[in-house]
N, C-alpha and C. Protein backbone atom coordinates (compact mmCIF):
# COMPACT_ATOMS: atom_id res chain seq x y z
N UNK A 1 0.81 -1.20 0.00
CA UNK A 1 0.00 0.00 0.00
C UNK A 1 0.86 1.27 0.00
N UNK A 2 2.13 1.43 0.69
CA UNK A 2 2.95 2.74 0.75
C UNK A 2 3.35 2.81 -0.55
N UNK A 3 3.54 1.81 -1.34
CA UNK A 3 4.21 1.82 -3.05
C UNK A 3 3.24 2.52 -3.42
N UNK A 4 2.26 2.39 -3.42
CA UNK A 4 0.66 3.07 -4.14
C UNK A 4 0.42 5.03 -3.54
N UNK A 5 0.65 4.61 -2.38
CA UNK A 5 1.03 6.17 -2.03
C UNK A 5 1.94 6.60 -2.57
N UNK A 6 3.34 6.28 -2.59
CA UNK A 6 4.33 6.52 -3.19
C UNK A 6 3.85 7.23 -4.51
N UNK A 7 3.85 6.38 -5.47
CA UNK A 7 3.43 6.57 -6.86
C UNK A 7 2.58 7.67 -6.78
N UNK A 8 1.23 8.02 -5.98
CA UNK A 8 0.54 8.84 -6.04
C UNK A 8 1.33 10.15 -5.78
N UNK A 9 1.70 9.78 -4.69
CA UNK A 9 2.67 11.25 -4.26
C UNK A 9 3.25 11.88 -5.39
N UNK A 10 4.18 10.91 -6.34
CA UNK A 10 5.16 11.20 -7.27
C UNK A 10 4.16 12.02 -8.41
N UNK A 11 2.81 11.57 -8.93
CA UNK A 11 2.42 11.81 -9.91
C UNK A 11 1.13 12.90 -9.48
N UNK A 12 1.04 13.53 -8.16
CA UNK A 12 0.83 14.56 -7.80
C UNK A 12 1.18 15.53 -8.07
N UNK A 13 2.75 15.32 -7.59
CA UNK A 13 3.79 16.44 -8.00
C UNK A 13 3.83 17.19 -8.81
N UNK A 14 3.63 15.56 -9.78
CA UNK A 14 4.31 16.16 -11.45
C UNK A 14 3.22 17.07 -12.55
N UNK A 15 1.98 16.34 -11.90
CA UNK A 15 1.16 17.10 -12.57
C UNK A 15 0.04 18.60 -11.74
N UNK A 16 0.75 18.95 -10.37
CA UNK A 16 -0.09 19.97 -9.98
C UNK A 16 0.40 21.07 -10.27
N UNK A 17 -0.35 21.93 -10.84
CA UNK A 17 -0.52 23.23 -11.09
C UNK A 17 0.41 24.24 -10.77
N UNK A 18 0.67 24.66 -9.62
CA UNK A 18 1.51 25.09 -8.63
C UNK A 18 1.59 24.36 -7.69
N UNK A 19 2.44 25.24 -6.35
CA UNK A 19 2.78 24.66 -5.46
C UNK A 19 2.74 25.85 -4.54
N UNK A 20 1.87 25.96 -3.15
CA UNK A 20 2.19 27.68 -2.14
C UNK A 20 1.99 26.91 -1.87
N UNK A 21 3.11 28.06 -0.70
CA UNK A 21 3.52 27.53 0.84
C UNK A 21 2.39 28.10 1.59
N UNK A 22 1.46 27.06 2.21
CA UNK A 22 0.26 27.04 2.58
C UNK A 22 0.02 28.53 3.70
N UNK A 23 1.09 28.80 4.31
CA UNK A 23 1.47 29.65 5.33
C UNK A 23 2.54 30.63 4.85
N UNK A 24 2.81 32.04 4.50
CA UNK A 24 4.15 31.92 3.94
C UNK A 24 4.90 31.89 5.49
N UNK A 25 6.31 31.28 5.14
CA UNK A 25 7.34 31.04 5.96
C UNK A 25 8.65 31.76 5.87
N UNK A 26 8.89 32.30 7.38
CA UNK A 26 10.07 33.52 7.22
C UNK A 26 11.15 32.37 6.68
N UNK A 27 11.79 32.78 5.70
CA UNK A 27 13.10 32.01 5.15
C UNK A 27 14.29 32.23 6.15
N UNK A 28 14.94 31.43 6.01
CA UNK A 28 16.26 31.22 7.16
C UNK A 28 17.33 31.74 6.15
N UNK A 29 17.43 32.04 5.18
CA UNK A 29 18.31 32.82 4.32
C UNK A 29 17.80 34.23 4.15
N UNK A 30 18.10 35.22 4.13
CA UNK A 30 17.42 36.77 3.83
C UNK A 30 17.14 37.08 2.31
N UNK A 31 16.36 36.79 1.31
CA UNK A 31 16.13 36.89 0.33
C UNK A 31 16.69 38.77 -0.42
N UNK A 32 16.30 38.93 0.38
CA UNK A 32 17.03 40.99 0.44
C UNK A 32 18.36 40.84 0.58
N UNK A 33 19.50 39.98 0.90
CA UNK A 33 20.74 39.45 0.79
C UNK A 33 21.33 39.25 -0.39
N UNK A 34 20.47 39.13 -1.24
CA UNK A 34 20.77 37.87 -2.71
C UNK A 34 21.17 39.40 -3.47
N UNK A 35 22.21 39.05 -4.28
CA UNK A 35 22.50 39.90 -5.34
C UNK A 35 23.23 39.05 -6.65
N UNK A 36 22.91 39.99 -7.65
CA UNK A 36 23.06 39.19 -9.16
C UNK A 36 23.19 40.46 -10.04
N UNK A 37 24.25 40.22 -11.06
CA UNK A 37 24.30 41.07 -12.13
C UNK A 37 23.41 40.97 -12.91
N UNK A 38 22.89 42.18 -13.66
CA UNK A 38 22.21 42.41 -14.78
C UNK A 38 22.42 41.68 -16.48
N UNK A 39 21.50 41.73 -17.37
CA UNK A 39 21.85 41.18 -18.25
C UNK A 39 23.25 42.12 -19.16
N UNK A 40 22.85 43.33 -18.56
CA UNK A 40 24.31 44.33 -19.12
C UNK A 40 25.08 44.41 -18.34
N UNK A 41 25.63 43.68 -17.22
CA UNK A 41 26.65 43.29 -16.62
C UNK A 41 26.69 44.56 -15.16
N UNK A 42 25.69 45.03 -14.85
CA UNK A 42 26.01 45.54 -13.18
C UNK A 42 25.21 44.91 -12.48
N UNK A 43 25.58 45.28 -11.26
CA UNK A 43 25.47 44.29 -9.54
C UNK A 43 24.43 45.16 -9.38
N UNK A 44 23.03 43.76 -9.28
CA UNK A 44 21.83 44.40 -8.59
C UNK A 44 21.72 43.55 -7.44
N UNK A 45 21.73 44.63 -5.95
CA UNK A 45 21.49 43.79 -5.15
C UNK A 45 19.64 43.99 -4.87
N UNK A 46 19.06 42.87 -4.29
CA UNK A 46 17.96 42.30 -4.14
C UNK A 46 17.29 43.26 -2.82
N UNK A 47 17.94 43.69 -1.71
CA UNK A 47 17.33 44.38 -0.99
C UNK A 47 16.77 46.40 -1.85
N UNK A 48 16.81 46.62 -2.77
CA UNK A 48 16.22 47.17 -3.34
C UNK A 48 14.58 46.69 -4.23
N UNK A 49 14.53 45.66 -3.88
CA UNK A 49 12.95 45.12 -3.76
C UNK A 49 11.92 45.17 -2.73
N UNK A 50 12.71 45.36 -1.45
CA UNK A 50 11.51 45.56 -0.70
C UNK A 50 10.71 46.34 -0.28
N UNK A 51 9.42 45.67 -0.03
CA UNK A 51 7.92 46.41 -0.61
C UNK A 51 7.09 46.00 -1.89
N UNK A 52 7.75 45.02 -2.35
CA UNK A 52 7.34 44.45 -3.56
C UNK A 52 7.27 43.71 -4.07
N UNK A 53 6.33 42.50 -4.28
CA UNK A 53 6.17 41.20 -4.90
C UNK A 53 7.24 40.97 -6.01
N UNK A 54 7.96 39.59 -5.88
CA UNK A 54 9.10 39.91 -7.44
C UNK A 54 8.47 38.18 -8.00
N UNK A 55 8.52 38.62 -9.13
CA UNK A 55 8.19 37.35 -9.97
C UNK A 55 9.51 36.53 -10.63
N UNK A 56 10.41 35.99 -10.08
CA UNK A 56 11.36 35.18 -10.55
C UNK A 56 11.26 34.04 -12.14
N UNK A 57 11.41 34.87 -12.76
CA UNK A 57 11.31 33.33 -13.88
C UNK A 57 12.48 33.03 -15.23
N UNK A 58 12.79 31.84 -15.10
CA UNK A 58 13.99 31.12 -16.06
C UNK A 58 13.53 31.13 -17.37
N UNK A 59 13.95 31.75 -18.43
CA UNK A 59 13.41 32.08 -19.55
C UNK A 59 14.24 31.45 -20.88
N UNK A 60 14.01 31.37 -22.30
CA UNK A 60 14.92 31.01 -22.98
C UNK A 60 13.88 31.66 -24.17
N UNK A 61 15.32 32.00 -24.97
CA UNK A 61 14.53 32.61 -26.47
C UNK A 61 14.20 31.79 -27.53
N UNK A 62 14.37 30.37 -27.68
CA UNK A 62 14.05 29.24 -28.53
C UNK A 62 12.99 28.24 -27.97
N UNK A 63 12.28 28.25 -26.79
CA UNK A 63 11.47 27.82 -26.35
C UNK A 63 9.93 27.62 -26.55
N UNK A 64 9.16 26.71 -26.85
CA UNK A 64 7.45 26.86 -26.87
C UNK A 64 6.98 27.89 -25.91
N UNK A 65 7.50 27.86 -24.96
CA UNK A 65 7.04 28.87 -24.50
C UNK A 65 7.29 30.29 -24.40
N UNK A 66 8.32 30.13 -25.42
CA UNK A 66 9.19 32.02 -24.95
C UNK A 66 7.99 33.06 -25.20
N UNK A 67 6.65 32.45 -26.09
CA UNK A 67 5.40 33.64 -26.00
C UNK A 67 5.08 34.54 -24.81
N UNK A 68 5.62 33.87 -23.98
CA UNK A 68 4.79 33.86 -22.56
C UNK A 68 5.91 35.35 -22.28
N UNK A 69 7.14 35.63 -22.48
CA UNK A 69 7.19 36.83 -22.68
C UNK A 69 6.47 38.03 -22.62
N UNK A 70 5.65 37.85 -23.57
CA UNK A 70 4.78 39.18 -24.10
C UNK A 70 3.53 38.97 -22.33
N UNK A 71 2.88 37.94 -22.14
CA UNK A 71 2.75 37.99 -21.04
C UNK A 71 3.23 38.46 -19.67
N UNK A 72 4.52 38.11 -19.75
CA UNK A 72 5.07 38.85 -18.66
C UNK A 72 5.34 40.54 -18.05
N UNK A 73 5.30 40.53 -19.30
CA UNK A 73 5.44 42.26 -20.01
C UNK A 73 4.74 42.64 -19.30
N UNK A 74 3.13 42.17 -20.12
CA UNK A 74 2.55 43.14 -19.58
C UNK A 74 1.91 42.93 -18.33
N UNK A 75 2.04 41.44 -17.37
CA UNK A 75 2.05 41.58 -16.16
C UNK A 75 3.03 42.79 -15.12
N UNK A 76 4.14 42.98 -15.64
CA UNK A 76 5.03 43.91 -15.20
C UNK A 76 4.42 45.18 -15.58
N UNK A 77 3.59 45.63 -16.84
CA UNK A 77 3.12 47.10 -16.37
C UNK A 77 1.89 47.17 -15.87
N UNK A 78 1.14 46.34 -15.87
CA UNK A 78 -0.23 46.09 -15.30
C UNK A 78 -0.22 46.49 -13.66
N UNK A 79 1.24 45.35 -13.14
CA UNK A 79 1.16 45.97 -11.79
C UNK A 79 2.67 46.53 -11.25
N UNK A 80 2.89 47.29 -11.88
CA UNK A 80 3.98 47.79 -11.98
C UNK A 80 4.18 48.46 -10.59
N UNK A 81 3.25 48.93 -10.02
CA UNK A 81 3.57 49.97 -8.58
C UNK A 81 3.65 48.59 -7.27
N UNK A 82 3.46 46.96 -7.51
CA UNK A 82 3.52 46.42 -6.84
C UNK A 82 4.62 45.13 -6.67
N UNK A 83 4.59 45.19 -8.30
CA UNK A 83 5.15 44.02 -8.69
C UNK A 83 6.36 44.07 -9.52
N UNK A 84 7.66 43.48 -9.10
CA UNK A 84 9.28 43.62 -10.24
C UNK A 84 9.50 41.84 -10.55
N UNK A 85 9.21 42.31 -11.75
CA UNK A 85 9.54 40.55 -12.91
C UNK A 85 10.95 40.67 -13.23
N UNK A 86 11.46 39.41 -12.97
CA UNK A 86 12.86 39.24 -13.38
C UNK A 86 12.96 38.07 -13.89
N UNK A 87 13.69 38.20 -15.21
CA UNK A 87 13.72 37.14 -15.76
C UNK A 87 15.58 36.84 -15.78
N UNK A 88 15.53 35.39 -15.84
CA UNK A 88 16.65 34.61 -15.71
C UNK A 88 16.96 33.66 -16.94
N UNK A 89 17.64 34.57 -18.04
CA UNK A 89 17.97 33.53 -18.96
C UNK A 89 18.97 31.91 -18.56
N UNK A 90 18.41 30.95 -19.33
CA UNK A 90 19.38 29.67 -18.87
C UNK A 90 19.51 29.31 -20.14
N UNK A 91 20.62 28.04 -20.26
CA UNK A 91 20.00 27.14 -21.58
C UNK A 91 20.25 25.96 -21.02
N UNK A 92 19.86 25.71 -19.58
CA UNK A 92 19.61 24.75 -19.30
C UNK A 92 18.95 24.04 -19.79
N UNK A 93 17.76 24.04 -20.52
CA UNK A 93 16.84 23.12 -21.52
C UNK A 93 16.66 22.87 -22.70
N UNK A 94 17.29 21.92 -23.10
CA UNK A 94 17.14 21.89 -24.44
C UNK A 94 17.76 22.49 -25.37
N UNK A 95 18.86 23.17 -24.55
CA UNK A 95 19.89 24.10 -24.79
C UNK A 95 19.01 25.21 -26.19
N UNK A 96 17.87 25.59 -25.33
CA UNK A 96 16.87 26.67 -25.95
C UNK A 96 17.23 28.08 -25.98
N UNK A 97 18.61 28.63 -25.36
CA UNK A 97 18.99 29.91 -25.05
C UNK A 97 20.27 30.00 -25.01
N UNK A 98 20.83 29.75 -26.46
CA UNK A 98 22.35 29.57 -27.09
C UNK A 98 22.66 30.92 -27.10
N UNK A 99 22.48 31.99 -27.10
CA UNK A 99 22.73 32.99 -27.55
C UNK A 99 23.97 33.62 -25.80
N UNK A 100 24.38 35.01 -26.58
CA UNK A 100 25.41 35.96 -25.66
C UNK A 100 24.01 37.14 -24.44
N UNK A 101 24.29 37.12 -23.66
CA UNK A 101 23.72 38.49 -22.72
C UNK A 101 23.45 39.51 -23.92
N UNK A 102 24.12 39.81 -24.79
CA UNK A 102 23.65 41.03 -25.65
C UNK A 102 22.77 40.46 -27.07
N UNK A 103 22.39 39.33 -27.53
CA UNK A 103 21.81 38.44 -28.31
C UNK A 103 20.33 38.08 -27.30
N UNK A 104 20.69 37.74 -25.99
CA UNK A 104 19.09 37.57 -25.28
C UNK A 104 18.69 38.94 -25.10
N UNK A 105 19.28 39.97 -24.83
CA UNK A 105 18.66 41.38 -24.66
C UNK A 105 17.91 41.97 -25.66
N UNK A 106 18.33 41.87 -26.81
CA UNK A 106 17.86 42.39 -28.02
C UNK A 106 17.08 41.38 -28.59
N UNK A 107 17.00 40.15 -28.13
CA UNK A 107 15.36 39.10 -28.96
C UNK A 107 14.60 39.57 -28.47
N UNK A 108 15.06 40.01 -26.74
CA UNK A 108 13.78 39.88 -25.55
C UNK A 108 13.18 41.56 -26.54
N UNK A 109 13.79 42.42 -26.36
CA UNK A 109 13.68 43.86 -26.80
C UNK A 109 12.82 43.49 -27.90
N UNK A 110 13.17 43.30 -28.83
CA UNK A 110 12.85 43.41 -30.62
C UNK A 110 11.42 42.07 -30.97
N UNK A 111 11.43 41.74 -30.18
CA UNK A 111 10.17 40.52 -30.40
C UNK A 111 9.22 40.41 -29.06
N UNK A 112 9.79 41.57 -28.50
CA UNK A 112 8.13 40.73 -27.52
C UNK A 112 8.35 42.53 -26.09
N UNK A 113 9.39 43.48 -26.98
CA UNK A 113 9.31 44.50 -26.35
C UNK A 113 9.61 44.21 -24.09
N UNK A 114 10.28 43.56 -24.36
CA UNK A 114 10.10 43.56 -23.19
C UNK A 114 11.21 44.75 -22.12
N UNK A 115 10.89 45.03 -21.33
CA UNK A 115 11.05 46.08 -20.48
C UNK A 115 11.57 45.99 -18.81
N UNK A 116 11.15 44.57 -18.54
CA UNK A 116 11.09 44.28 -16.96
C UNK A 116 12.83 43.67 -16.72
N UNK A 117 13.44 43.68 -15.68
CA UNK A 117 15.02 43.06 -15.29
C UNK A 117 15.03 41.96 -15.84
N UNK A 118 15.89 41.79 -16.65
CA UNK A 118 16.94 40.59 -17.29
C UNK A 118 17.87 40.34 -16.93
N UNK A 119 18.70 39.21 -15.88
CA UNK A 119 19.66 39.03 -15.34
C UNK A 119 20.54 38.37 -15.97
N UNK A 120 21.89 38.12 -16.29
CA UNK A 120 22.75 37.76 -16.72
C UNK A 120 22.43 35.94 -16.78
N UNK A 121 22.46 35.90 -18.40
CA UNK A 121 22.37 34.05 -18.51
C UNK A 121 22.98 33.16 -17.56
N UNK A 122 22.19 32.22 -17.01
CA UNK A 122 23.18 31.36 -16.13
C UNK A 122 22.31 30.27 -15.97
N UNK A 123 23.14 29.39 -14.94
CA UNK A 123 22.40 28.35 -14.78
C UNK A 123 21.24 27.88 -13.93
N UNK A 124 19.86 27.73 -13.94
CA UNK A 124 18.98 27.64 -12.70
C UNK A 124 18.90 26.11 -11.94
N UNK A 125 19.57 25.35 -12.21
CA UNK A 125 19.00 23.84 -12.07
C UNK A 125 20.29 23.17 -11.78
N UNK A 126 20.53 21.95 -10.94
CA UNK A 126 21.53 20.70 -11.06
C UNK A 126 23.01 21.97 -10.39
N UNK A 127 23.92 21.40 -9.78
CA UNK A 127 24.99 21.95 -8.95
C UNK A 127 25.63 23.05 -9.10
N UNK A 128 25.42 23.36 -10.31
CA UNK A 128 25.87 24.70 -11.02
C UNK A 128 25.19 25.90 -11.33
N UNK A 129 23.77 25.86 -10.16
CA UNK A 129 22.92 27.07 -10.52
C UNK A 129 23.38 28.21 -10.08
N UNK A 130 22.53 29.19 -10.04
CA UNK A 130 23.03 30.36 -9.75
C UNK A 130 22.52 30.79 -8.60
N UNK A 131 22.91 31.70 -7.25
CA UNK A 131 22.93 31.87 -6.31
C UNK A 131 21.22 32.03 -6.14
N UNK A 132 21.16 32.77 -6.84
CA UNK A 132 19.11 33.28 -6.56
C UNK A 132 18.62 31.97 -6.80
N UNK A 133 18.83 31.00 -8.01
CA UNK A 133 17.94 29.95 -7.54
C UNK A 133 18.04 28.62 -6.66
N UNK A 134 19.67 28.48 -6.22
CA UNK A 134 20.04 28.08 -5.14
C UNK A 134 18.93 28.58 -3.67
N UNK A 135 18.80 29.97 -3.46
CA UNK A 135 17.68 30.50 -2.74
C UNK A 135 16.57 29.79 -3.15
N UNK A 136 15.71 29.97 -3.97
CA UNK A 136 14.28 29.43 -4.58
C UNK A 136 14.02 27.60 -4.40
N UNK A 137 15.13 27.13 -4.40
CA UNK A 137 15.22 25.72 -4.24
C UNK A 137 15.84 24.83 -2.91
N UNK A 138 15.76 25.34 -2.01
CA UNK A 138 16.29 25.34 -1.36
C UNK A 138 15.97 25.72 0.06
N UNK A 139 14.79 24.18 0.83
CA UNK A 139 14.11 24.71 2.14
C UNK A 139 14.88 25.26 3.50
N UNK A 140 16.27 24.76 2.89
CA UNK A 140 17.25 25.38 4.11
C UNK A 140 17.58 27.10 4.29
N UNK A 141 16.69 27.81 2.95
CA UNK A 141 17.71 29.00 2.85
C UNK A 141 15.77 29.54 2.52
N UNK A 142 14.80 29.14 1.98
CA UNK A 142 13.55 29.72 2.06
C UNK A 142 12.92 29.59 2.25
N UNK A 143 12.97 28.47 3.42
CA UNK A 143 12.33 27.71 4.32
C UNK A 143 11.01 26.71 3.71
N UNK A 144 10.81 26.55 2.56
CA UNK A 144 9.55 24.99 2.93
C UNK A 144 9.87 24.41 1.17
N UNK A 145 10.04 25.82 -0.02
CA UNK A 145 10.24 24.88 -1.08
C UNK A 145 11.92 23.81 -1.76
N UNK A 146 11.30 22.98 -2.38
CA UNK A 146 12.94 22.48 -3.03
C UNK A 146 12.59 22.00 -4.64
N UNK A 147 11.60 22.77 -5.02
CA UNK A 147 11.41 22.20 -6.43
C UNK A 147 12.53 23.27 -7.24
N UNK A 148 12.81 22.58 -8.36
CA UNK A 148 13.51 23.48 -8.85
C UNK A 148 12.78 22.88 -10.67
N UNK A 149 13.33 24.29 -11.46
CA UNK A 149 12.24 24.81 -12.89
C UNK A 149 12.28 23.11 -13.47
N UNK A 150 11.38 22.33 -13.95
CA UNK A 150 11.58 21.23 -14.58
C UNK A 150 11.82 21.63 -16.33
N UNK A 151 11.68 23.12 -16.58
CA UNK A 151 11.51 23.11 -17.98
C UNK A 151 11.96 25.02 -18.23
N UNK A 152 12.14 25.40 -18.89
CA UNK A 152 11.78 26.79 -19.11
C UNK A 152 10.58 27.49 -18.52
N UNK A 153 10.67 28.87 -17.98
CA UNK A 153 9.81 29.64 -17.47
C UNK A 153 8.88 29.13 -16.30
N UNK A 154 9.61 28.61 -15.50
CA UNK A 154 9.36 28.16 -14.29
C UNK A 154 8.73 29.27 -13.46
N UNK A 155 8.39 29.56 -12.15
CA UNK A 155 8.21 30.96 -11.73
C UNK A 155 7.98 30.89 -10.25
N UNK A 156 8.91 31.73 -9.92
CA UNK A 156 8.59 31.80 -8.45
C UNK A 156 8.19 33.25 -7.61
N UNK A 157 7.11 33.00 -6.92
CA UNK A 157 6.93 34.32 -6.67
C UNK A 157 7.24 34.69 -4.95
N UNK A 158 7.64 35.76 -4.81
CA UNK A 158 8.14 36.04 -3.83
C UNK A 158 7.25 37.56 -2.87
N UNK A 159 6.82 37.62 -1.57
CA UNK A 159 5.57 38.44 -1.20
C UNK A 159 6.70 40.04 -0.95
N UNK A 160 5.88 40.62 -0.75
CA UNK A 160 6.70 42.00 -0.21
C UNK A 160 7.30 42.21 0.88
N UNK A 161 7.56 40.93 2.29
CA UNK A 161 7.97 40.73 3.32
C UNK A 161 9.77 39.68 2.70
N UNK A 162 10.05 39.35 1.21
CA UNK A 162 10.84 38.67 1.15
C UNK A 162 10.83 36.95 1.16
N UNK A 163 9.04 36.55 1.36
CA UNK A 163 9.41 35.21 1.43
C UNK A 163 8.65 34.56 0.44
N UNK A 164 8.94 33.53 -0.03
CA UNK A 164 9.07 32.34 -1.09
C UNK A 164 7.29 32.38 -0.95
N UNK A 165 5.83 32.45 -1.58
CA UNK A 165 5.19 32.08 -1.29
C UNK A 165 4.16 31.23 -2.21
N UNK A 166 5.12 30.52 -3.50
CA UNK A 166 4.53 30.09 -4.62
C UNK A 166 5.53 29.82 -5.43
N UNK A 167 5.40 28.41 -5.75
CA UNK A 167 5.96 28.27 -7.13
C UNK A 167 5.06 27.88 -8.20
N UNK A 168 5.53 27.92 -9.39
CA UNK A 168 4.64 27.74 -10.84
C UNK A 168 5.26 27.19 -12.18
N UNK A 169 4.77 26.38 -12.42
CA UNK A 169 5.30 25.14 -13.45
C UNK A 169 5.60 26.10 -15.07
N UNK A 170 5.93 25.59 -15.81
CA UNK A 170 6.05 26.55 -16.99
C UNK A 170 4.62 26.27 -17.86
N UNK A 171 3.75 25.29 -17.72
CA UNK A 171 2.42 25.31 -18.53
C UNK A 171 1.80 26.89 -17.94
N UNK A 172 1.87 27.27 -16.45
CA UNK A 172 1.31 27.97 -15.73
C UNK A 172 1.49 29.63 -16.57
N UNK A 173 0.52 30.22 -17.25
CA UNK A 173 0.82 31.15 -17.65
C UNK A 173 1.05 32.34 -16.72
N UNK A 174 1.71 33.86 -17.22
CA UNK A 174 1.37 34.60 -16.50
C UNK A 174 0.37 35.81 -15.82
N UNK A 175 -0.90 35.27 -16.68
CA UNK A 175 -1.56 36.24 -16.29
C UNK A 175 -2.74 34.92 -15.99
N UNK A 176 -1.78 33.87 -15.32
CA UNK A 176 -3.00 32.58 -14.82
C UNK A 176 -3.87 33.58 -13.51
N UNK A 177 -5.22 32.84 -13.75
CA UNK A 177 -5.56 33.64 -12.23
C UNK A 177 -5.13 33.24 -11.36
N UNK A 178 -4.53 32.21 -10.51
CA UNK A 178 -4.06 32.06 -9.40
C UNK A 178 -2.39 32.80 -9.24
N UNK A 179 -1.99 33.39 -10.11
CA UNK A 179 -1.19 34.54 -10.10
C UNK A 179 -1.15 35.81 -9.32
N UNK A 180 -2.44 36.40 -10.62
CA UNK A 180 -3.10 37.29 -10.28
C UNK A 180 -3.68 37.57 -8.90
N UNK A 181 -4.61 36.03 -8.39
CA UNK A 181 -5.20 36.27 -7.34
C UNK A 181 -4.03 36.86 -6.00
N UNK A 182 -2.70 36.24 -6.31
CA UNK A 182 -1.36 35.81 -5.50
C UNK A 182 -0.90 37.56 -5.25
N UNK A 183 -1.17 38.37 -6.31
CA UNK A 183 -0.71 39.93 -6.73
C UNK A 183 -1.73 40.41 -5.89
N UNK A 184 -2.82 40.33 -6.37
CA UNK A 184 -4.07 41.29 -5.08
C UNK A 184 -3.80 41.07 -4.00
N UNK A 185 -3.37 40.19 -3.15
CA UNK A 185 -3.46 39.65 -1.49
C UNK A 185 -2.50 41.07 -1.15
């Protein structure tokens, strides 16, 4: 019978929607700590977010989903006085995001206008990620999640107190309502 749970558990996972932290939970790492260069190469540190929901997401310009772009956009001016989208080029998948920091700046720019922080390509996934999603994956440092992106445009959203309070699969669009609903609270 635990094999049968098992299995269930596993294929829960894989196919639910999102994932919030039922409660959000103060992280044992300081998320306002975290700093990362830009896609044009300066040091943004992260405690210049607070007060403000940030939408974390791993992006690639050869992807089924890179549409979701133009979505993001305009989630970023929609709630612009509440909310800072940052996107995280990888080519962790499918090696979907071959291109240089100045080759992802100008697709993101020239095809889908985008406007919101672009952080310097790197890796989100497996031993070699990058410090912010080391944070995002990681219940020791944001206290309850450890999923990390299974695919492009993964998304994690983060409340205006600094803590982890949602993650979101890449089917999950961005102007899903349980997003949205996540932005009004």
């Amino acid at each position: 019978m635990s094999l049968v749970k098992s299995i269930f558990a596993v294929f829960t996972l894989f196919f639910t929607a999102s994932l919030t932290a039922q409660t959000p939970v103060n992280p044992i790492v300081d998320f306002y700590s975290l700093s990362f260069n830009t896609i044009t190469g300066e040091a943004f540190k992260f405690d210049k977010l607070k007060g403000k929901k940030v939408l974390i997401v791993n992006t690639a310009s050869k992807c089924g989903y890179t549409p979701q772009f133009k979505d993001l956009e305009e989630l970023s001016k929609q709630y612009k006085d509440k909310l800072v989208v940052i996107g995280f080029p990888s080519n962790d998948f499918g090696a979907q995001d071959p291109g240089s920091n100045t080759d992802i700046k100008a697709f993101c720019e020239e095809n889908y206008g985008v406007t919101f922080m672009m952080m310097e390509k790197s890796s989100v996934k497996g031993p070699g990620k990058n410090i912010v999603h080391q944070w995002l994956t990681d219940k020791n440092k944001n206290g309850w999640n450890t999923n990390e992106p299974s695919w492009n445009f993964g998304k994690y959203l983060i409340d205006e107190k600094g803590k982890l309070i949602a993650f979101y699969p890449s089917k999950v669009k961005p102007m899903d309502p349980e997003i949205i609903l996540n932005l009004k609270k």
